[in-house]
PDB file of N, CA and C in Angstrom:
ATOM      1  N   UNK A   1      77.502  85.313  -6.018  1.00  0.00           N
ATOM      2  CA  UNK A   1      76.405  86.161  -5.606  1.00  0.00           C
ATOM      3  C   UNK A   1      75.344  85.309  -4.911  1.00  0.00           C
ATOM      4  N   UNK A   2      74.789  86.042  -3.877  1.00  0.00           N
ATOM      5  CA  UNK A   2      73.639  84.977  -3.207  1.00  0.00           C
ATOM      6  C   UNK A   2      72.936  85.314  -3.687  1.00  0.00           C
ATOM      7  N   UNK A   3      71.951  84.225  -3.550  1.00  0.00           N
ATOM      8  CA  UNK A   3      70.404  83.660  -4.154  1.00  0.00           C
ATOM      9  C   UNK A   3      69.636  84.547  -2.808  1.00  0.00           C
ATOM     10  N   UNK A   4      68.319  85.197  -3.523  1.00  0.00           N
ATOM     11  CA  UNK A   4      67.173  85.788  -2.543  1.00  0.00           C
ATOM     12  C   UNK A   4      66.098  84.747  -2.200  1.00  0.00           C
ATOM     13  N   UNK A   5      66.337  83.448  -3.223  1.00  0.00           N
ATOM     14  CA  UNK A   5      65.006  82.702  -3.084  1.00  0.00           C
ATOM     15  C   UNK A   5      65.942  81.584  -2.041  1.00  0.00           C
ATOM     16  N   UNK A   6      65.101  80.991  -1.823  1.00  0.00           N
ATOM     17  CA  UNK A   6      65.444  80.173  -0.341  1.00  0.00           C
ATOM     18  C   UNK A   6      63.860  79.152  -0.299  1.00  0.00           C
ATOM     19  N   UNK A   7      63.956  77.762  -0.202  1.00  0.00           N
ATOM     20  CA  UNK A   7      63.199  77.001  -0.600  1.00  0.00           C
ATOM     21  C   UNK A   7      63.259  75.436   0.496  1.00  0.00           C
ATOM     22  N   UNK A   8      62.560  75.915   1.301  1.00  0.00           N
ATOM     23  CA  UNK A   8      62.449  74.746   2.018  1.00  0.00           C
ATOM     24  C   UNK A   8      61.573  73.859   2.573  1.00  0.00           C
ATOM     25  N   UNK A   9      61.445  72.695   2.958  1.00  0.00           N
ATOM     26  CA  UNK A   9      60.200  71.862   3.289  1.00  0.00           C
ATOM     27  C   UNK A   9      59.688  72.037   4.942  1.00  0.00           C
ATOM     28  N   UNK A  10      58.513  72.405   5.255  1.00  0.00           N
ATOM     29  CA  UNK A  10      58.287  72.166   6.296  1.00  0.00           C
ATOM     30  C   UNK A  10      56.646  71.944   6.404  1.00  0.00           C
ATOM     31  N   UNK A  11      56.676  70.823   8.202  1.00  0.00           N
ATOM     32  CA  UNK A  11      55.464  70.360   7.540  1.00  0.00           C
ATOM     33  C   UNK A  11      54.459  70.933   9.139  1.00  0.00           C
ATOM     34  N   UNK A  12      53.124  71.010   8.789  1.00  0.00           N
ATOM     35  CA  UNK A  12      52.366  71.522   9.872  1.00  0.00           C
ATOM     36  C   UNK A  12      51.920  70.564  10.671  1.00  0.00           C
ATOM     37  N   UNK A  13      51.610  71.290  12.290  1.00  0.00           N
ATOM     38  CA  UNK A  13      51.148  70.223  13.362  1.00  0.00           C
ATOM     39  C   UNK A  13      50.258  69.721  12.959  1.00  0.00           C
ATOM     40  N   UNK A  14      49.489  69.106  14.427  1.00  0.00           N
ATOM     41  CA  UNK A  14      48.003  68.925  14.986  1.00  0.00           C
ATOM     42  C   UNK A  14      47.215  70.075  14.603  1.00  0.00           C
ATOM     43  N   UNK A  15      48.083  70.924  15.128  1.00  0.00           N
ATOM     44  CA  UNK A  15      47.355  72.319  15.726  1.00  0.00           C
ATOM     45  C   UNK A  15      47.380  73.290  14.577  1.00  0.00           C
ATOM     46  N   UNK A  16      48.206  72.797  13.773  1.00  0.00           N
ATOM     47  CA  UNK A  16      48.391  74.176  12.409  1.00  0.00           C
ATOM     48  C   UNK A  16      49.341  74.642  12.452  1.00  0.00           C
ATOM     49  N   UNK A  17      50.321  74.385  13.407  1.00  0.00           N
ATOM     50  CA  UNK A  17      51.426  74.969  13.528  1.00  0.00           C
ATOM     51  C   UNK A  17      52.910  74.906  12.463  1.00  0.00           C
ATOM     52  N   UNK A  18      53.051  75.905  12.101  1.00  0.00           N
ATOM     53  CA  UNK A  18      54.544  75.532  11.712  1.00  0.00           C
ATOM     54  C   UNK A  18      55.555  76.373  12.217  1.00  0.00           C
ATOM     55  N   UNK A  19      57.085  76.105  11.508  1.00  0.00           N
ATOM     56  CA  UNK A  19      58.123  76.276  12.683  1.00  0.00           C
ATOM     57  C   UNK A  19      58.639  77.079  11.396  1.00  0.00           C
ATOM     58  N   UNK A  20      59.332  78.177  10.910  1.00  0.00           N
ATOM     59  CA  UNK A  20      59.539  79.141  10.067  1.00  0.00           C
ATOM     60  C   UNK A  20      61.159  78.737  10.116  1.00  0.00           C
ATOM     61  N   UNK A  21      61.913  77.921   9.505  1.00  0.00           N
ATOM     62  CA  UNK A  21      63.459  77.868   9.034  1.00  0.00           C
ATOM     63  C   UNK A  21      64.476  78.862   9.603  1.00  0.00           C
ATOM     64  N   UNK A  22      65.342  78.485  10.595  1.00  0.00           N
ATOM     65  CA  UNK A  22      66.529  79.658  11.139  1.00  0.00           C
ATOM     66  C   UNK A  22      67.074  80.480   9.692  1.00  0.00           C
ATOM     67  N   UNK A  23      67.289  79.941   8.549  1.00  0.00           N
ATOM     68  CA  UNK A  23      67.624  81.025   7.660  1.00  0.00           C
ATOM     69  C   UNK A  23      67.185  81.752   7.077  1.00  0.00           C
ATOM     70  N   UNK A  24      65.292  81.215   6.356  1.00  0.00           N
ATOM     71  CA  UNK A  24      64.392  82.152   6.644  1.00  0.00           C
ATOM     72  C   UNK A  24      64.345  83.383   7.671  1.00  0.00           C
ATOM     73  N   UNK A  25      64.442  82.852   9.052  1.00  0.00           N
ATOM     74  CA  UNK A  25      64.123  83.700   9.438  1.00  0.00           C
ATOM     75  C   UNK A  25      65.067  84.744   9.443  1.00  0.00           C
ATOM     76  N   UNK A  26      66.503  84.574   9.530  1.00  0.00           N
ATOM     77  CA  UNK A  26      67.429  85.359   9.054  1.00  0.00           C
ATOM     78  C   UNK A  26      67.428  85.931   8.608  1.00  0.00           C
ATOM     79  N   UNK A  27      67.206  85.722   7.473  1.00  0.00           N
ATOM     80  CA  UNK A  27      67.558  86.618   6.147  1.00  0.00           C
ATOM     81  C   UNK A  27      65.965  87.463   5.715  1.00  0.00           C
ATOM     82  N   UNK A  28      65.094  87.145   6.933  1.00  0.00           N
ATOM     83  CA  UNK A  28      63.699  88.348   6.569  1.00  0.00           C
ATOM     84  C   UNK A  28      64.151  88.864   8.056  1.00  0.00           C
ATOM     85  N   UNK A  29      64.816  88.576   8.929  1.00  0.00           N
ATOM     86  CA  UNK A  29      64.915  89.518   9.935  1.00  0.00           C
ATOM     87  C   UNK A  29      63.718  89.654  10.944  1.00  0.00           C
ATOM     88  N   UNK A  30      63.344  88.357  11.199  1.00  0.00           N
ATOM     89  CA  UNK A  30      62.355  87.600  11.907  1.00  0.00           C
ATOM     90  C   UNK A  30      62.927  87.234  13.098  1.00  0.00           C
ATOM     91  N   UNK A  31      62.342  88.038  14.156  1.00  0.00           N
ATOM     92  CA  UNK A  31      63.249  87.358  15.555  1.00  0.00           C
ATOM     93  C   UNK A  31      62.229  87.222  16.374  1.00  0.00           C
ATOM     94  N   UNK A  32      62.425  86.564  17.342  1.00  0.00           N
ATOM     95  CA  UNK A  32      62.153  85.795  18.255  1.00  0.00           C
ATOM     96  C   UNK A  32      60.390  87.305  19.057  1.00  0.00           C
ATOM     97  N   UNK A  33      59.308  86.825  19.332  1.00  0.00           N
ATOM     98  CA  UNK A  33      58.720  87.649  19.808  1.00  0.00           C
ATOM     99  C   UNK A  33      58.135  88.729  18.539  1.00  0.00           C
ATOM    100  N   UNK A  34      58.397  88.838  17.656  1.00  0.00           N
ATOM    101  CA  UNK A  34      57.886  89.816  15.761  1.00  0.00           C
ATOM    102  C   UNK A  34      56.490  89.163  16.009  1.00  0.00           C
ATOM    103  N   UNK A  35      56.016  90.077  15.794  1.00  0.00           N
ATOM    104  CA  UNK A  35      54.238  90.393  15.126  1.00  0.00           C
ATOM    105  C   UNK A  35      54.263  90.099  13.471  1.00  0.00           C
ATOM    106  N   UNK A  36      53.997  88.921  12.902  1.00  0.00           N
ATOM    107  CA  UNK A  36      53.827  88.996  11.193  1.00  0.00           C
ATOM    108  C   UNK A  36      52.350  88.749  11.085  1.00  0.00           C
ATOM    109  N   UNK A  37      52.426  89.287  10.102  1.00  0.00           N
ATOM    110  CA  UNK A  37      51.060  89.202   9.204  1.00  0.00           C
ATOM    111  C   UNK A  37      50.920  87.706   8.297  1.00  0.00           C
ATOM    112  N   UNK A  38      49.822  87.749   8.252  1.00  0.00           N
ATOM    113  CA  UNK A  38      49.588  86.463   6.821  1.00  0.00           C
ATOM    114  C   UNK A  38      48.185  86.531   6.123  1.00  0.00           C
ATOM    115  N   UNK A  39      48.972  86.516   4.869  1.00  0.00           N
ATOM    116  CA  UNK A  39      47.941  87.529   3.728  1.00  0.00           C
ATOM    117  C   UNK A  39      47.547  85.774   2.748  1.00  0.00           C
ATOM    118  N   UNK A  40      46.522  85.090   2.897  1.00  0.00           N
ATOM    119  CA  UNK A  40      46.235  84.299   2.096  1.00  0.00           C
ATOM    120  C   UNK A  40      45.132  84.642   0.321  1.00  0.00           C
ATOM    121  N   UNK A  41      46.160  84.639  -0.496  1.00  0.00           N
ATOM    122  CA  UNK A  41      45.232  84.643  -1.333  1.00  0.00           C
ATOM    123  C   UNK A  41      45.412  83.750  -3.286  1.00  0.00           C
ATOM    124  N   UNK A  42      44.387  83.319  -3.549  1.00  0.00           N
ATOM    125  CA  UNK A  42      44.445  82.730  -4.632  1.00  0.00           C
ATOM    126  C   UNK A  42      45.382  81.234  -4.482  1.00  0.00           C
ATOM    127  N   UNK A  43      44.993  80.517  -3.653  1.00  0.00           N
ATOM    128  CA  UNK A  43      46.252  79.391  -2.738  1.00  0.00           C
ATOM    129  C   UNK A  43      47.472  79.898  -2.734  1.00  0.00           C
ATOM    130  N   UNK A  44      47.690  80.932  -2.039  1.00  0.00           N
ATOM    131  CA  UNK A  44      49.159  81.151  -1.700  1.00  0.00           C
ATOM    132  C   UNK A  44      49.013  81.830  -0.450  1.00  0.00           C
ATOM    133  N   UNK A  45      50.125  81.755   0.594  1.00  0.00           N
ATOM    134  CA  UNK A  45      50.398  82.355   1.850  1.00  0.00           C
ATOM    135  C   UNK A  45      51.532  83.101   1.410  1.00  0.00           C
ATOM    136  N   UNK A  46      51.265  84.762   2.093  1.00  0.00           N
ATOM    137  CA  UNK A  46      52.785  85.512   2.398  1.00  0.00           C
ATOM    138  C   UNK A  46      52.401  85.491   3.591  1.00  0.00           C
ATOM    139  N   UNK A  47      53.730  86.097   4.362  1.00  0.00           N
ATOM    140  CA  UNK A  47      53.794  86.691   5.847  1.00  0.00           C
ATOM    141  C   UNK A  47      54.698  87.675   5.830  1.00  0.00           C
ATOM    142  N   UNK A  48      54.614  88.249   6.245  1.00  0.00           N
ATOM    143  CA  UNK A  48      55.013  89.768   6.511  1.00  0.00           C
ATOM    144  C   UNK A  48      55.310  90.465   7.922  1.00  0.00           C
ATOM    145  N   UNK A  49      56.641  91.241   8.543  1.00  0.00           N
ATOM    146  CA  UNK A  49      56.687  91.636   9.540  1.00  0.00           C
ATOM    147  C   UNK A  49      55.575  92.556   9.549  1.00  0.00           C
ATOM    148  N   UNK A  50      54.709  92.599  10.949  1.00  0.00           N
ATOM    149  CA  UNK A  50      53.602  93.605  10.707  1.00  0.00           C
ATOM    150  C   UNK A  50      54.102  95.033  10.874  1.00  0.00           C
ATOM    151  N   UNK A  51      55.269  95.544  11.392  1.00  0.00           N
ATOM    152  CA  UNK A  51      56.321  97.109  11.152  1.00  0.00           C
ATOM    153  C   UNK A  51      56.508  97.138   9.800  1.00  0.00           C
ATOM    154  N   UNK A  52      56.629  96.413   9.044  1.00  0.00           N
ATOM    155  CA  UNK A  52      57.247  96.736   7.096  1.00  0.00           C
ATOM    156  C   UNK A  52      56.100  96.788   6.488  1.00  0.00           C
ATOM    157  N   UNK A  53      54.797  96.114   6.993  1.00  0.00           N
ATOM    158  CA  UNK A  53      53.596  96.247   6.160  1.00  0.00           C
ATOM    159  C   UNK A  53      53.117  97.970   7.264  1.00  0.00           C
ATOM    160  N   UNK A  54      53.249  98.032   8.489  1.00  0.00           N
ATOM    161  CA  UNK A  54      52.866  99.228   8.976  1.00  0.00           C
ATOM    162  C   UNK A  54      53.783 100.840   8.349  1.00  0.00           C
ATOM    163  N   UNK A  55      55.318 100.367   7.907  1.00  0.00           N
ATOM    164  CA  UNK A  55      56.016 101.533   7.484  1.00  0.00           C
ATOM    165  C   UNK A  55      55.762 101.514   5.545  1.00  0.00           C
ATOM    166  N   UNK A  56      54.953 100.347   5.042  1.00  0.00           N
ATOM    167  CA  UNK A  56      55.136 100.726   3.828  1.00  0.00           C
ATOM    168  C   UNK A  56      53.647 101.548   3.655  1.00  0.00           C
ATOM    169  N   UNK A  57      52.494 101.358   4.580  1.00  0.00           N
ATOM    170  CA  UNK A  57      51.037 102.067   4.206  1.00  0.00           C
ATOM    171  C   UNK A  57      51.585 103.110   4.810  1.00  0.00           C
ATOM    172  N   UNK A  58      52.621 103.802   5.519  1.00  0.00           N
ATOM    173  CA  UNK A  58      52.372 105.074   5.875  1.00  0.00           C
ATOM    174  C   UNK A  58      52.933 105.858   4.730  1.00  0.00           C
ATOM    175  N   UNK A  59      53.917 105.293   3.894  1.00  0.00           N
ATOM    176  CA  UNK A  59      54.566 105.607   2.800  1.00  0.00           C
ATOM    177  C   UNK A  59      53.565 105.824   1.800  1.00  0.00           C
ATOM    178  N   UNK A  60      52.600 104.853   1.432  1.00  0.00           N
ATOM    179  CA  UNK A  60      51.493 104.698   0.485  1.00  0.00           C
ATOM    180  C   UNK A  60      50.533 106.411   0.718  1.00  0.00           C
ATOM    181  N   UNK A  61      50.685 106.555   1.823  1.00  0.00           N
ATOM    182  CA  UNK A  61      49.092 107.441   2.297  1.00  0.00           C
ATOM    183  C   UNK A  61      49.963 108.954   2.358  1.00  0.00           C
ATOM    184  N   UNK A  62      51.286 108.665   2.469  1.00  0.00           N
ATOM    185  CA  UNK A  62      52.452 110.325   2.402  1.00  0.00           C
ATOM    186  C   UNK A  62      51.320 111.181   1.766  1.00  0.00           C
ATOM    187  N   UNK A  63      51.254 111.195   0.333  1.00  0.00           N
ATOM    188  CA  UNK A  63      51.254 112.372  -0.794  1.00  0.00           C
ATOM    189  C   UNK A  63      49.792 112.506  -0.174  1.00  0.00           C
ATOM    190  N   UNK A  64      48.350 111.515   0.689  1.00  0.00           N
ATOM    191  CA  UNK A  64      47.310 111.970   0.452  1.00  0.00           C
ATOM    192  C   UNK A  64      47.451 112.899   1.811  1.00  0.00           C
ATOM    193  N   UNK A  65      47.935 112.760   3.326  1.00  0.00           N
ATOM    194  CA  UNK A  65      48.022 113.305   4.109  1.00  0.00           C
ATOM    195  C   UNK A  65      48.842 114.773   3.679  1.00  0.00           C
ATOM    196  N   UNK A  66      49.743 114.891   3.127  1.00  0.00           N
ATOM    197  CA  UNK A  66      50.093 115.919   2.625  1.00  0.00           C
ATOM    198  C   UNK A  66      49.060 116.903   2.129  1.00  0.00           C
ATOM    199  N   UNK A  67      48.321 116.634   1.377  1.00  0.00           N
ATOM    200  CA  UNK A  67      47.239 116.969   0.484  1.00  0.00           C
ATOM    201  C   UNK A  67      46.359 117.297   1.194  1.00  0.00           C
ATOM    202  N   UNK A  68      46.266 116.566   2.378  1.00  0.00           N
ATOM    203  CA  UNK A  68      44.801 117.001   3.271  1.00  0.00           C
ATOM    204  C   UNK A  68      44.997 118.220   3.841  1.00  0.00           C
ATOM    205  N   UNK A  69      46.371 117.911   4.626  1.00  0.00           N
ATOM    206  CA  UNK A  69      46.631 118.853   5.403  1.00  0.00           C
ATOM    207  C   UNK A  69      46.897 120.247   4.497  1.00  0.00           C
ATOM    208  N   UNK A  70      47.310 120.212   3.346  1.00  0.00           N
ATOM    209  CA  UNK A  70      47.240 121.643   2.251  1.00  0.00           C
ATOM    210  C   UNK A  70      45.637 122.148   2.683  1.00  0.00           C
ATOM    211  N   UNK A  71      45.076 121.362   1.920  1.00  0.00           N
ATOM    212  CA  UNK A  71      43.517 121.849   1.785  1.00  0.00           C
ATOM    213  C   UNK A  71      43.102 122.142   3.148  1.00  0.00           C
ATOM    214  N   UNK A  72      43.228 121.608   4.457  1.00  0.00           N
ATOM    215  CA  UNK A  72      42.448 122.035   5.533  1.00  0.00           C
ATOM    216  C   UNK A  72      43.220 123.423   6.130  1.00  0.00           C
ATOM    217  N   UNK A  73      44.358 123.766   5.770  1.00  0.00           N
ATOM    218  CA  UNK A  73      45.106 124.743   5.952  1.00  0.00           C
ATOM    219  C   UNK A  73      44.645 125.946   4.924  1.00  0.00           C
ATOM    220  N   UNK A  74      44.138 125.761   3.693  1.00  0.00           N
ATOM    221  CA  UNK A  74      43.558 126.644   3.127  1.00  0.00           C
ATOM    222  C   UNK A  74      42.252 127.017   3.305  1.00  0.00           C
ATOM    223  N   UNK A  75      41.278 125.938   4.414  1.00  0.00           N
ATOM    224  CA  UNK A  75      40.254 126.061   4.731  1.00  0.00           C
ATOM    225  C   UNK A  75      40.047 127.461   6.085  1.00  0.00           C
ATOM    226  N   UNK A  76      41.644 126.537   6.699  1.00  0.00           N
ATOM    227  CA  UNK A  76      40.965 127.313   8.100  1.00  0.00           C
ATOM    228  C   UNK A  76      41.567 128.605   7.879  1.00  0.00           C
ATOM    229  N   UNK A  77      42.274 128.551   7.097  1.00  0.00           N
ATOM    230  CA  UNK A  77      43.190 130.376   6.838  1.00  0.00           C
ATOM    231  C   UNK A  77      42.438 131.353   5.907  1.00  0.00           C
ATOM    232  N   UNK A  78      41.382 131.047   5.665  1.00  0.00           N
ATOM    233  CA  UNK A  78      40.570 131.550   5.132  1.00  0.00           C
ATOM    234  C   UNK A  78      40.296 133.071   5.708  1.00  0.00           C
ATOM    235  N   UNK A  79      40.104 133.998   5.379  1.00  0.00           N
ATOM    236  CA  UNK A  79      39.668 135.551   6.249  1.00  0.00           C
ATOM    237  C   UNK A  79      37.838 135.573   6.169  1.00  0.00           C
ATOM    238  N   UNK A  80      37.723 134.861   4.870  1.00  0.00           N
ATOM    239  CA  UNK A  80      36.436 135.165   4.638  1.00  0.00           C
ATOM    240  C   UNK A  80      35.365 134.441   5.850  1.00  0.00           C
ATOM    241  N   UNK A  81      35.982 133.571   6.198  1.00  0.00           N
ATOM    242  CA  UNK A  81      35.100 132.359   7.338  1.00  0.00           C
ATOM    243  C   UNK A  81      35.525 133.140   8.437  1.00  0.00           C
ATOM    244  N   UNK A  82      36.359 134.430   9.083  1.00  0.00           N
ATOM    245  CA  UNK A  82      36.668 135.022   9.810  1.00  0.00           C
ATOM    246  C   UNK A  82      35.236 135.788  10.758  1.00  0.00           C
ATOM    247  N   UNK A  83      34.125 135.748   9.908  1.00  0.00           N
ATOM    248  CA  UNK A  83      32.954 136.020  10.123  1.00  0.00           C
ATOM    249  C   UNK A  83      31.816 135.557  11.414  1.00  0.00           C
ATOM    250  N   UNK A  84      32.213 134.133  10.806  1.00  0.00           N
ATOM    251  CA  UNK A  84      31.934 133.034  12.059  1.00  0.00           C
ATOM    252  C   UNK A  84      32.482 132.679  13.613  1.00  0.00           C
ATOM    253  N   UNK A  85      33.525 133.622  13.489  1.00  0.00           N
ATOM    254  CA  UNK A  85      34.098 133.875  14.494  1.00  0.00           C
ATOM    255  C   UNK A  85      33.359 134.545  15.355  1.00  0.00           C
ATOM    256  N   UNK A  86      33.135 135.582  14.761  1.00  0.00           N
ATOM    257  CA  UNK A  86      32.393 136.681  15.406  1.00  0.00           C
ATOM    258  C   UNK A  86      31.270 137.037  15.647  1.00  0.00           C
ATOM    259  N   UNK A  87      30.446 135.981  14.787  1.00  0.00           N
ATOM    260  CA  UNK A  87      28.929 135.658  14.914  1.00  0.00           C
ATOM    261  C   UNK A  87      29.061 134.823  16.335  1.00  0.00           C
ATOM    262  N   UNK A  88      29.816 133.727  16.534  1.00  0.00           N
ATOM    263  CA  UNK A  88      29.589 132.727  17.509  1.00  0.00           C
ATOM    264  C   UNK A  88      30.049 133.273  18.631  1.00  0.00           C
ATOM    265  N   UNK A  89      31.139 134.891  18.773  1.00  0.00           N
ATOM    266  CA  UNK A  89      31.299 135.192  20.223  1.00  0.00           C
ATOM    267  C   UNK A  89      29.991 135.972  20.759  1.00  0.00           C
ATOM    268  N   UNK A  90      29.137 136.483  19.887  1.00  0.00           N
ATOM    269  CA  UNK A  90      28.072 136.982  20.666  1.00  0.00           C
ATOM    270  C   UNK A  90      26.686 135.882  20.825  1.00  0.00           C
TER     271      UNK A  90
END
């Protein structure tokens, strides 16, 4: 069975630069031209494709957009606010 952890040395430029491991990048599915993120906190670095951090908050926010859209649908279907309609055409 393969191992998920993967552990290797690499060291930074002048400039700050580092060079991210061909099997790393492999096996996160890191190619050439990817937008990642880098989340520093408590001395530790992640990085993250910025599409998996963009498809997991849309996942996170599902049930509240759902929810909104209930309530503003019970807002505007309202008969009683039907009033305002008809105040504002004259």
């Amino acid at each position: 069975m393969e191992s998920n952890l993967n552990i290797k040395t690499i060291k930074v430029s002048d400039k700050g630069q580092i060079a991210i491991p061909q099997i790393i990048r492999e096996k996160a599915g890191i190619n050439r031209g990817d937008e990642l993120i880098i989340i520093q906190t408590k001395g530790k670095i992640l990085l993250e494709k910025s599409q998996k951090i963009s498809n997991q908050m849309k996942d996170d926010f599902k049930d509240i957009i759902s929810f909104s859209e209930k309530s503003l649908k019970d807002v505007w279907d309202n008969k009683e606010d039907e009033i305002w309609s008809t105040y504002l055409k004259n």
